[in-house]
N, C-alpha and C. Protein backbone atom coordinates (compact mmCIF):
# COMPACT_ATOMS: atom_id res chain seq x y z
N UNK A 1 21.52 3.15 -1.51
CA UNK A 1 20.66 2.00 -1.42
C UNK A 1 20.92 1.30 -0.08
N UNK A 2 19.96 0.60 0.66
CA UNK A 2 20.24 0.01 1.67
C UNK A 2 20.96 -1.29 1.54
N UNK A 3 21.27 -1.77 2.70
CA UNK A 3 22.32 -2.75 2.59
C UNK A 3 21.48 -4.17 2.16
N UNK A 4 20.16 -4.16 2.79
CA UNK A 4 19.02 -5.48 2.54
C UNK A 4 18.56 -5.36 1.11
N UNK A 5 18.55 -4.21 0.24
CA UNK A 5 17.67 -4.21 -0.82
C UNK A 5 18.83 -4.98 -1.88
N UNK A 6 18.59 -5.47 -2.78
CA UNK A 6 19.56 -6.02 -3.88
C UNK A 6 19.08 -4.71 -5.45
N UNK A 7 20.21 -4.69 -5.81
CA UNK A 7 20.34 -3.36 -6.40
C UNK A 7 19.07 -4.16 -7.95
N UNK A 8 18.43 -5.24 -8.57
CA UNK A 8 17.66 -5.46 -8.83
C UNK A 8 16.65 -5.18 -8.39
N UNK A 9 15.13 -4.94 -9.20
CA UNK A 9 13.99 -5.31 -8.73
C UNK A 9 13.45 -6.68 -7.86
N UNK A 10 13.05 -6.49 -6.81
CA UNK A 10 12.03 -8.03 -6.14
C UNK A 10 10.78 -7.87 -5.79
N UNK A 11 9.82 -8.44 -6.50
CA UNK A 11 8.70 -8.70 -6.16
C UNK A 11 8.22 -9.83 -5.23
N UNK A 12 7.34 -8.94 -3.91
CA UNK A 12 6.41 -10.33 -3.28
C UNK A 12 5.08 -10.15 -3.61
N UNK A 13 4.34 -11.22 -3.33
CA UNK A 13 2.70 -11.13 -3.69
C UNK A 13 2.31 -11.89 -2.80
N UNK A 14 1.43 -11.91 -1.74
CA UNK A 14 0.26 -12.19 -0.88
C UNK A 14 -0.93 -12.17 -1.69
N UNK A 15 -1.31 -13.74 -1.83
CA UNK A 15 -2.84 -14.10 -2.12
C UNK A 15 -3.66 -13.59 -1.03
N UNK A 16 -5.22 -13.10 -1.36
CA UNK A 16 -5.62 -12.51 0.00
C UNK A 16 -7.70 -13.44 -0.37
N UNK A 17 -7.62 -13.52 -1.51
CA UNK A 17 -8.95 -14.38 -1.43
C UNK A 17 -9.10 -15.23 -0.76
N UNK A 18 -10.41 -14.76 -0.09
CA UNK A 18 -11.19 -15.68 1.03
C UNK A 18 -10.12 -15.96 2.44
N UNK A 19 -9.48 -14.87 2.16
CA UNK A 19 -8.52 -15.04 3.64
C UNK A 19 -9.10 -13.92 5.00
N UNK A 20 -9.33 -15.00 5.84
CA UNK A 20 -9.88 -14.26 7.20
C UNK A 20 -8.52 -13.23 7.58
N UNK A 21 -8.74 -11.99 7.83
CA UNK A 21 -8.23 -10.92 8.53
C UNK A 21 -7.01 -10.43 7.44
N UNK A 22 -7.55 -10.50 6.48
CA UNK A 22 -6.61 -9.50 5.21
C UNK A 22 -6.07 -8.17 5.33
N UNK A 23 -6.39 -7.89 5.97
CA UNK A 23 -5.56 -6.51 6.22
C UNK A 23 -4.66 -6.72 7.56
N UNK A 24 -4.82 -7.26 8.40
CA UNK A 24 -3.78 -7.37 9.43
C UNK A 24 -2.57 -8.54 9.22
N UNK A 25 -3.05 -9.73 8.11
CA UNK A 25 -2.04 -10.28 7.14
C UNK A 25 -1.09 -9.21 6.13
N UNK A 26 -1.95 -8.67 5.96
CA UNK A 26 -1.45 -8.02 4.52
C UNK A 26 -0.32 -6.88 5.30
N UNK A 27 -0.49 -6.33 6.35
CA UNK A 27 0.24 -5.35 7.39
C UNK A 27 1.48 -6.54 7.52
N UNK A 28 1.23 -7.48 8.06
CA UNK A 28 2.33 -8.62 8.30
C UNK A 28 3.03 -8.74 7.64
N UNK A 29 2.74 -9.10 6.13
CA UNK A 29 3.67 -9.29 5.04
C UNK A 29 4.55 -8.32 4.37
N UNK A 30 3.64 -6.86 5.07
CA UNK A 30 4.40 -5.57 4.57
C UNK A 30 5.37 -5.45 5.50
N UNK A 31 5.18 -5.50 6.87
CA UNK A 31 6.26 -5.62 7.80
C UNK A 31 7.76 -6.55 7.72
N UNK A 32 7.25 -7.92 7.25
CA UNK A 32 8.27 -8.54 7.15
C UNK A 32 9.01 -8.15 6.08
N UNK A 33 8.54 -7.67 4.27
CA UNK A 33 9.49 -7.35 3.84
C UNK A 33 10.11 -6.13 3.97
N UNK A 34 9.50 -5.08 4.48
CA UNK A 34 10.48 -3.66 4.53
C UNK A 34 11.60 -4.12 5.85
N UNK A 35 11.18 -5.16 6.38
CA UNK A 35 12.40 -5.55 7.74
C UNK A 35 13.44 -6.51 6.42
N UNK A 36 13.08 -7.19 5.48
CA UNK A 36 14.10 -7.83 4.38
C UNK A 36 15.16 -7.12 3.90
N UNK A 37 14.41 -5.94 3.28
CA UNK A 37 14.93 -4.79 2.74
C UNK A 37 15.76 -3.60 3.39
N UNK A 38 15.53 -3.54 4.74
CA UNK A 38 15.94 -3.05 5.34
C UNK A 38 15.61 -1.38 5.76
N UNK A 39 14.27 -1.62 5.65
CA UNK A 39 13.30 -0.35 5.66
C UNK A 39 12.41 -0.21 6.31
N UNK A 40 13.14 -0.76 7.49
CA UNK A 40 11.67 -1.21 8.75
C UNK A 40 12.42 0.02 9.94
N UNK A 41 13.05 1.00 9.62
CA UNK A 41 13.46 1.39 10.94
C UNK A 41 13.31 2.89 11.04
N UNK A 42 12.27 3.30 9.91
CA UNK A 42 12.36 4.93 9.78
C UNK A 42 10.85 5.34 10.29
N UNK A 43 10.35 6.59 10.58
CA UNK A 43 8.83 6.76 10.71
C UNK A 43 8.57 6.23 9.09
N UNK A 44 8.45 6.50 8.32
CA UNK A 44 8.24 6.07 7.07
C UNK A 44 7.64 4.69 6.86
N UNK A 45 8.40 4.15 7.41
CA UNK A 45 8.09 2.82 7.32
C UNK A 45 6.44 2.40 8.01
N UNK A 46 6.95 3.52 9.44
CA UNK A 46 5.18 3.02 10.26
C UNK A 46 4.12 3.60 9.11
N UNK A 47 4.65 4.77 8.30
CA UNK A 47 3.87 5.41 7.65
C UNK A 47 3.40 4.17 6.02
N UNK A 48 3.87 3.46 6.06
CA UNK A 48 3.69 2.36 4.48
C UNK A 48 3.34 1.61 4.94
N UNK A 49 3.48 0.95 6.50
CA UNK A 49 1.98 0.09 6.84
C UNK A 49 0.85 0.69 7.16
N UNK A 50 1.03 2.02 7.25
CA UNK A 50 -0.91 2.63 7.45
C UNK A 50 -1.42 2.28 6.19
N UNK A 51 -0.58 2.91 4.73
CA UNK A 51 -1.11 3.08 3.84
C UNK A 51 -1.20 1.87 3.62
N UNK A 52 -0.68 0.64 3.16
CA UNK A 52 -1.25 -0.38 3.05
C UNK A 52 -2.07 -1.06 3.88
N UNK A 53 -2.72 -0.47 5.24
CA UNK A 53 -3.72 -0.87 5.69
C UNK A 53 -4.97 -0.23 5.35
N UNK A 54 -4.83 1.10 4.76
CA UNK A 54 -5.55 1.70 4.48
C UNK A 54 -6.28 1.17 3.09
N UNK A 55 -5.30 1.14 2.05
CA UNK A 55 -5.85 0.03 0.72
C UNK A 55 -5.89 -1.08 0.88
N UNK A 56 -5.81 -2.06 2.05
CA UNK A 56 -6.59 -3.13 1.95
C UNK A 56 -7.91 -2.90 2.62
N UNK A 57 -7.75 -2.07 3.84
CA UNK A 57 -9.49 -2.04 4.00
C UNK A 57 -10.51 -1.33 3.28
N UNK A 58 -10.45 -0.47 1.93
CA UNK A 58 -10.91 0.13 1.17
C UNK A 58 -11.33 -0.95 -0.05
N UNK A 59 -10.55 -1.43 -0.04
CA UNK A 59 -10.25 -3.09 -0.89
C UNK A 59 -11.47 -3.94 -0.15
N UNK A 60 -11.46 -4.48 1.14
CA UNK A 60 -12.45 -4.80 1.94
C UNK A 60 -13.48 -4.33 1.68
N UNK A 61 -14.05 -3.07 2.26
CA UNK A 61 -14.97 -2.62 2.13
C UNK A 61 -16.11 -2.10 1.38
N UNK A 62 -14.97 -1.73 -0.07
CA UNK A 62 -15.72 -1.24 -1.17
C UNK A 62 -15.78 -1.77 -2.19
N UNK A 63 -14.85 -2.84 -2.61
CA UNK A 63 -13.94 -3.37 -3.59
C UNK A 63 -14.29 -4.93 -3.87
N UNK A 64 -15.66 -5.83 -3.30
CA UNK A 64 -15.65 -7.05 -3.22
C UNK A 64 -14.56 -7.70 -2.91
N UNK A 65 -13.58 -6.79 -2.23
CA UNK A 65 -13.04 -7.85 -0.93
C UNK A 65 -11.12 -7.76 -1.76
N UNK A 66 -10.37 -8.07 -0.31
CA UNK A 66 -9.07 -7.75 -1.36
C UNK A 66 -8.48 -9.29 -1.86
N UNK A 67 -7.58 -9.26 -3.04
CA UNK A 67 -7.44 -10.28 -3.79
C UNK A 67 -6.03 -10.90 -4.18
N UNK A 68 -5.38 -9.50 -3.95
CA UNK A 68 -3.82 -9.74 -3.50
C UNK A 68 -3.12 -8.29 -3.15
N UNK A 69 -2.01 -8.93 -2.74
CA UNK A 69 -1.14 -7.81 -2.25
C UNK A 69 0.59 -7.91 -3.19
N UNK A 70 0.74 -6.73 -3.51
CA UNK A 70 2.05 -6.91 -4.14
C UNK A 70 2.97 -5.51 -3.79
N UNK A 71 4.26 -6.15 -3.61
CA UNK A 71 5.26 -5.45 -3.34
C UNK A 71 6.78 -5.50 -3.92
N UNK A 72 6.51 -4.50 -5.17
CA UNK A 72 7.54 -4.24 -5.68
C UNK A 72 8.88 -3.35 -4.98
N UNK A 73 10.12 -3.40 -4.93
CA UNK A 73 11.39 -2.65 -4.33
C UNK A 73 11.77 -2.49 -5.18
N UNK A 74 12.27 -1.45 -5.51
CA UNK A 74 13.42 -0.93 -6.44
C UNK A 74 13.77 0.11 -5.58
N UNK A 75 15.41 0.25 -6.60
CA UNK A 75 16.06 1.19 -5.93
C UNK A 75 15.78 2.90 -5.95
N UNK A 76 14.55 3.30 -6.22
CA UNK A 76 14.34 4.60 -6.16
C UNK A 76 12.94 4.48 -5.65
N UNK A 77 12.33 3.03 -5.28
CA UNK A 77 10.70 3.53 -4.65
C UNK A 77 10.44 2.12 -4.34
N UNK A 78 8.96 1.72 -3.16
CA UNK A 78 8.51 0.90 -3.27
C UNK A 78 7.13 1.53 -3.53
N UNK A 79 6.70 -0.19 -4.75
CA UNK A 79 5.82 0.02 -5.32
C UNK A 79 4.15 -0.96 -4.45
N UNK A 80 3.35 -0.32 -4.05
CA UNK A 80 2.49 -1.31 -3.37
C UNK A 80 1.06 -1.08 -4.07
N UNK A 81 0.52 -2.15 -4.18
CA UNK A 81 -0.68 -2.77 -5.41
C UNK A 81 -1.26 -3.51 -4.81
N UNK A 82 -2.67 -3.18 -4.57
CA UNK A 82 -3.51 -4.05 -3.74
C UNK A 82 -4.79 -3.99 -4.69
N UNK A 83 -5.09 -6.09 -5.02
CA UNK A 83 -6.00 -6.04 -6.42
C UNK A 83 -6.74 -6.70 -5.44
N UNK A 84 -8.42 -6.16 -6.51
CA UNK A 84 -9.67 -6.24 -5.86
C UNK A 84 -10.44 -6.62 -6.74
N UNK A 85 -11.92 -6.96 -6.23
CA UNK A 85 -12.45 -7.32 -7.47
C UNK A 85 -13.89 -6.50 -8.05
N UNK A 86 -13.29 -5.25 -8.38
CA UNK A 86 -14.23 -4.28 -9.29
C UNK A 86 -12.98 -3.55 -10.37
N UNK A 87 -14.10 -3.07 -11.17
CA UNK A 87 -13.40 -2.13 -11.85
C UNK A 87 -13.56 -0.71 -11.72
N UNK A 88 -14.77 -0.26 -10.59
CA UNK A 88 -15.43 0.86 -9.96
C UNK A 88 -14.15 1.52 -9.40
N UNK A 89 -13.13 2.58 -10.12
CA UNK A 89 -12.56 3.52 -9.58
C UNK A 89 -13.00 3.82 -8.46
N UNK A 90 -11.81 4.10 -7.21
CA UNK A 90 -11.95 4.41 -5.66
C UNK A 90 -12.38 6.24 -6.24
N UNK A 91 -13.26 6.49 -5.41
CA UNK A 91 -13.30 8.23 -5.80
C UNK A 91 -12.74 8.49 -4.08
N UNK A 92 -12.26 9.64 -4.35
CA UNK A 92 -11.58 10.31 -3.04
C UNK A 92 -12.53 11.49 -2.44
N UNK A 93 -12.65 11.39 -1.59
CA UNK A 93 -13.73 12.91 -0.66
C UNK A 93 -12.58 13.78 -1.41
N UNK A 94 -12.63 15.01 -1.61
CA UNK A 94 -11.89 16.59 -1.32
C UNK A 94 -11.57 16.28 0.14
N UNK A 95 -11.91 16.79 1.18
CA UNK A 95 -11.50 16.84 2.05
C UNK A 95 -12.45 15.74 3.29
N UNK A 96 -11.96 15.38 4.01
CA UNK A 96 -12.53 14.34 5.05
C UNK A 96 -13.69 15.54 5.54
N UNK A 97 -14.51 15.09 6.14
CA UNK A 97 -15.74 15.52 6.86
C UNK A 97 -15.27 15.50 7.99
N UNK A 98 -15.25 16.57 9.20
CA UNK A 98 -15.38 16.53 10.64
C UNK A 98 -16.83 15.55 11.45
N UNK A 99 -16.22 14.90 12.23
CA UNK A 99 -17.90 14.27 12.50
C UNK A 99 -18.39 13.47 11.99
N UNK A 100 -18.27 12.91 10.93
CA UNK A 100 -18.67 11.82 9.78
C UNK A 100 -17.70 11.04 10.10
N UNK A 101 -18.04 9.90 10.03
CA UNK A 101 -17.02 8.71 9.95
C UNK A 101 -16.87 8.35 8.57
N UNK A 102 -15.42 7.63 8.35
CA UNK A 102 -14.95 7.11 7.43
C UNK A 102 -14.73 7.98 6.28
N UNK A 103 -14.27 7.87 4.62
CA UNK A 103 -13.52 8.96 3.94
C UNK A 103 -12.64 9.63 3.99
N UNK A 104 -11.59 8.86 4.96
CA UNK A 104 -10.29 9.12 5.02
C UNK A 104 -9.66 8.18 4.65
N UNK A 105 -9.69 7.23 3.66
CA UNK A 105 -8.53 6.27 3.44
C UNK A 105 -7.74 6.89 2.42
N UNK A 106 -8.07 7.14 1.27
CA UNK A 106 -7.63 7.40 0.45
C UNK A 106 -6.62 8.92 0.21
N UNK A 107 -7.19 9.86 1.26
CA UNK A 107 -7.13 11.00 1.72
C UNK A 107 -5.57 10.47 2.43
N UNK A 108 -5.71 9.31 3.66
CA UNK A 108 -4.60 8.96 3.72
C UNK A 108 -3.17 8.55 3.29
N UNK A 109 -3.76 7.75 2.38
CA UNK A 109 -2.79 7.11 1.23
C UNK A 109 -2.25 8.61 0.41
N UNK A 110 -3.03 9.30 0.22
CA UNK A 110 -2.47 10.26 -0.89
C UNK A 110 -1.09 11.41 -0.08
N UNK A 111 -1.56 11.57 1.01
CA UNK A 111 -0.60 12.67 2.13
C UNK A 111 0.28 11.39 2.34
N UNK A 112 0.60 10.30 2.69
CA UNK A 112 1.46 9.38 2.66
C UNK A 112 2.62 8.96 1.76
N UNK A 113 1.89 8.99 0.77
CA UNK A 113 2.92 8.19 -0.01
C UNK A 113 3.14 9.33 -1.23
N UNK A 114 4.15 9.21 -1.81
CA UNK A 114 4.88 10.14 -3.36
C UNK A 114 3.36 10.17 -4.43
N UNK A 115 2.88 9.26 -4.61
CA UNK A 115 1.96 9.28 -5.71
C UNK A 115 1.33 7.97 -5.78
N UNK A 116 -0.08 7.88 -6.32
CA UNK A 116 -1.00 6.78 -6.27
C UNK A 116 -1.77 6.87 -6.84
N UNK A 117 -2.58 5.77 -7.43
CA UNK A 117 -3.71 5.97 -8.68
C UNK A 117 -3.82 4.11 -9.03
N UNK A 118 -4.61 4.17 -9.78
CA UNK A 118 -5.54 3.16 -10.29
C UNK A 118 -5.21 2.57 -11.28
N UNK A 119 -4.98 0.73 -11.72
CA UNK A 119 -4.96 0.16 -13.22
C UNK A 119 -6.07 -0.63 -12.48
N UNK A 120 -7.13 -0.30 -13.66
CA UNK A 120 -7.64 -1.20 -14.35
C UNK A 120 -7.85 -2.58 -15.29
N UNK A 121 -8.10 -3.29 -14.87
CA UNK A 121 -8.11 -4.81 -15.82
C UNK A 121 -9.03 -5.28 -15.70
N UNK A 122 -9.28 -6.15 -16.90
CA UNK A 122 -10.27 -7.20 -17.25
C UNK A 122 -11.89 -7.39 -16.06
N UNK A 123 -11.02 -8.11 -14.88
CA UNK A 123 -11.90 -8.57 -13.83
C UNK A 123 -11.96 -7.63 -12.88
N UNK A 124 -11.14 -6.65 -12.56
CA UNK A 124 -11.24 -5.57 -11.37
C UNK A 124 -9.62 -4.77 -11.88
N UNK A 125 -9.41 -4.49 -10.65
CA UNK A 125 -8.46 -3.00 -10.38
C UNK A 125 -7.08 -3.23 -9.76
N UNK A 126 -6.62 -2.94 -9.70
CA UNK A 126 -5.27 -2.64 -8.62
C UNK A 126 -5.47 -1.22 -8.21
N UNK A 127 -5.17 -1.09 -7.10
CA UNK A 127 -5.25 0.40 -6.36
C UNK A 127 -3.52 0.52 -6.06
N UNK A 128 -2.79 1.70 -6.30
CA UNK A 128 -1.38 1.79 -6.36
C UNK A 128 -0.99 2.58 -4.80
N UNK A 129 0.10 2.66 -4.55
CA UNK A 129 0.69 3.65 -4.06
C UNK A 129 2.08 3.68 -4.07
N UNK A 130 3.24 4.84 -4.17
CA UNK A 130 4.88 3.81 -4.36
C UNK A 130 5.11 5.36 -3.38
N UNK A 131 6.22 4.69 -2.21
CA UNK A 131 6.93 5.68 -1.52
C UNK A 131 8.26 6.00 -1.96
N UNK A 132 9.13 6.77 -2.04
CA UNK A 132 10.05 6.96 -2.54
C UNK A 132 11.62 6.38 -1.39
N UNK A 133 12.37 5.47 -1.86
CA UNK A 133 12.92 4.54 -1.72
C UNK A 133 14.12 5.59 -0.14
N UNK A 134 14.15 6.68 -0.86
CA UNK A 134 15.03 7.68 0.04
C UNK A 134 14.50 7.53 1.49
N UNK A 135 12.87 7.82 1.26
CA UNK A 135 12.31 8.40 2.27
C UNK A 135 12.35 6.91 3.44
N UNK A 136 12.32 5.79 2.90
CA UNK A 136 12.53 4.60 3.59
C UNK A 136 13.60 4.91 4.10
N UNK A 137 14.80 4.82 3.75
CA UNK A 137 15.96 4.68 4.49
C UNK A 137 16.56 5.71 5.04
N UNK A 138 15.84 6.91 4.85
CA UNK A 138 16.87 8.40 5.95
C UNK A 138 15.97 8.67 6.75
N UNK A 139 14.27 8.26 6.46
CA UNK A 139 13.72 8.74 7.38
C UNK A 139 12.65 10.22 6.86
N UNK A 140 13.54 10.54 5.47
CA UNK A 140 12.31 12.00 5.53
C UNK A 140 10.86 12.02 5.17
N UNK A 141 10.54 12.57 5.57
CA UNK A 141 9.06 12.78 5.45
C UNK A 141 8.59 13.96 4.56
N UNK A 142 7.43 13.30 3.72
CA UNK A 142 7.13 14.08 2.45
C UNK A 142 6.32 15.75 3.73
């Protein structure tokens, strides 16, 4: 375990309704805590702010807009949850299109991170992704 993480779970959450430039906040807040935790110094790390830039602008774009950001640590993964307001499951291309723009977010997120998928609730969704806690702190890459 790293020396910043506390061998407990800690959760942060970023409100993101009606906030101008939510995804380059939401990058901010991911930055500052993997620098808390002490998981700001591996490629990995550059690699868990794509993906959470990637689900907030998917969140943006497709999602009536993103609604919060949450970041669970534990000692075997971080967990990142970005809620929106549908309940319209993200569908993923098979493979990105050459030449076509856009249909790579999710495509992203998935080669990124250990595993990711969807809860559903009431008013909309959370979109998931959790990296595996190792890969933060040695550096390996899935």
């Amino acid at each position: 375990m790293s020396a910043g993480l506390p061998s407990r779970r800690q959760r942060r959450r970023l409100a993101l309704v009606g906030v101008p430039g939510a995804v380059a906040r939401g990058r901010d807040f991911t930055r500052r805590a993997l620098r808390d935790w002490g998981w700001d110094k591996t490629e990995t790390s550059e690699d868990t702010l794509l993906v959470v830039s990637e689900l907030l602008t998917n969140a943006s774009l497709h999602a009536n807009g993103c609604h919060e950001l949450v970041l669970i640590a534990e000692e075997t993964a971080l967990h990142i949850e970005v809620h929106d307001g549908t309940t319209i499951p993200p569908v993923r291309r098979p493979v990105p299109q050459r030449g076509i723009p856009g249909g790579r977010g999710l495509y992203i997120v998935e080669r990124l991170s250990d595993r990711w998928g969807t809860h559903t609730y009431e008013t909309g969704k959370a979109v998931w992704a959790e990296i595996e806690a190792s890969r933060l702190e040695h550096g390996i890459n899935a």
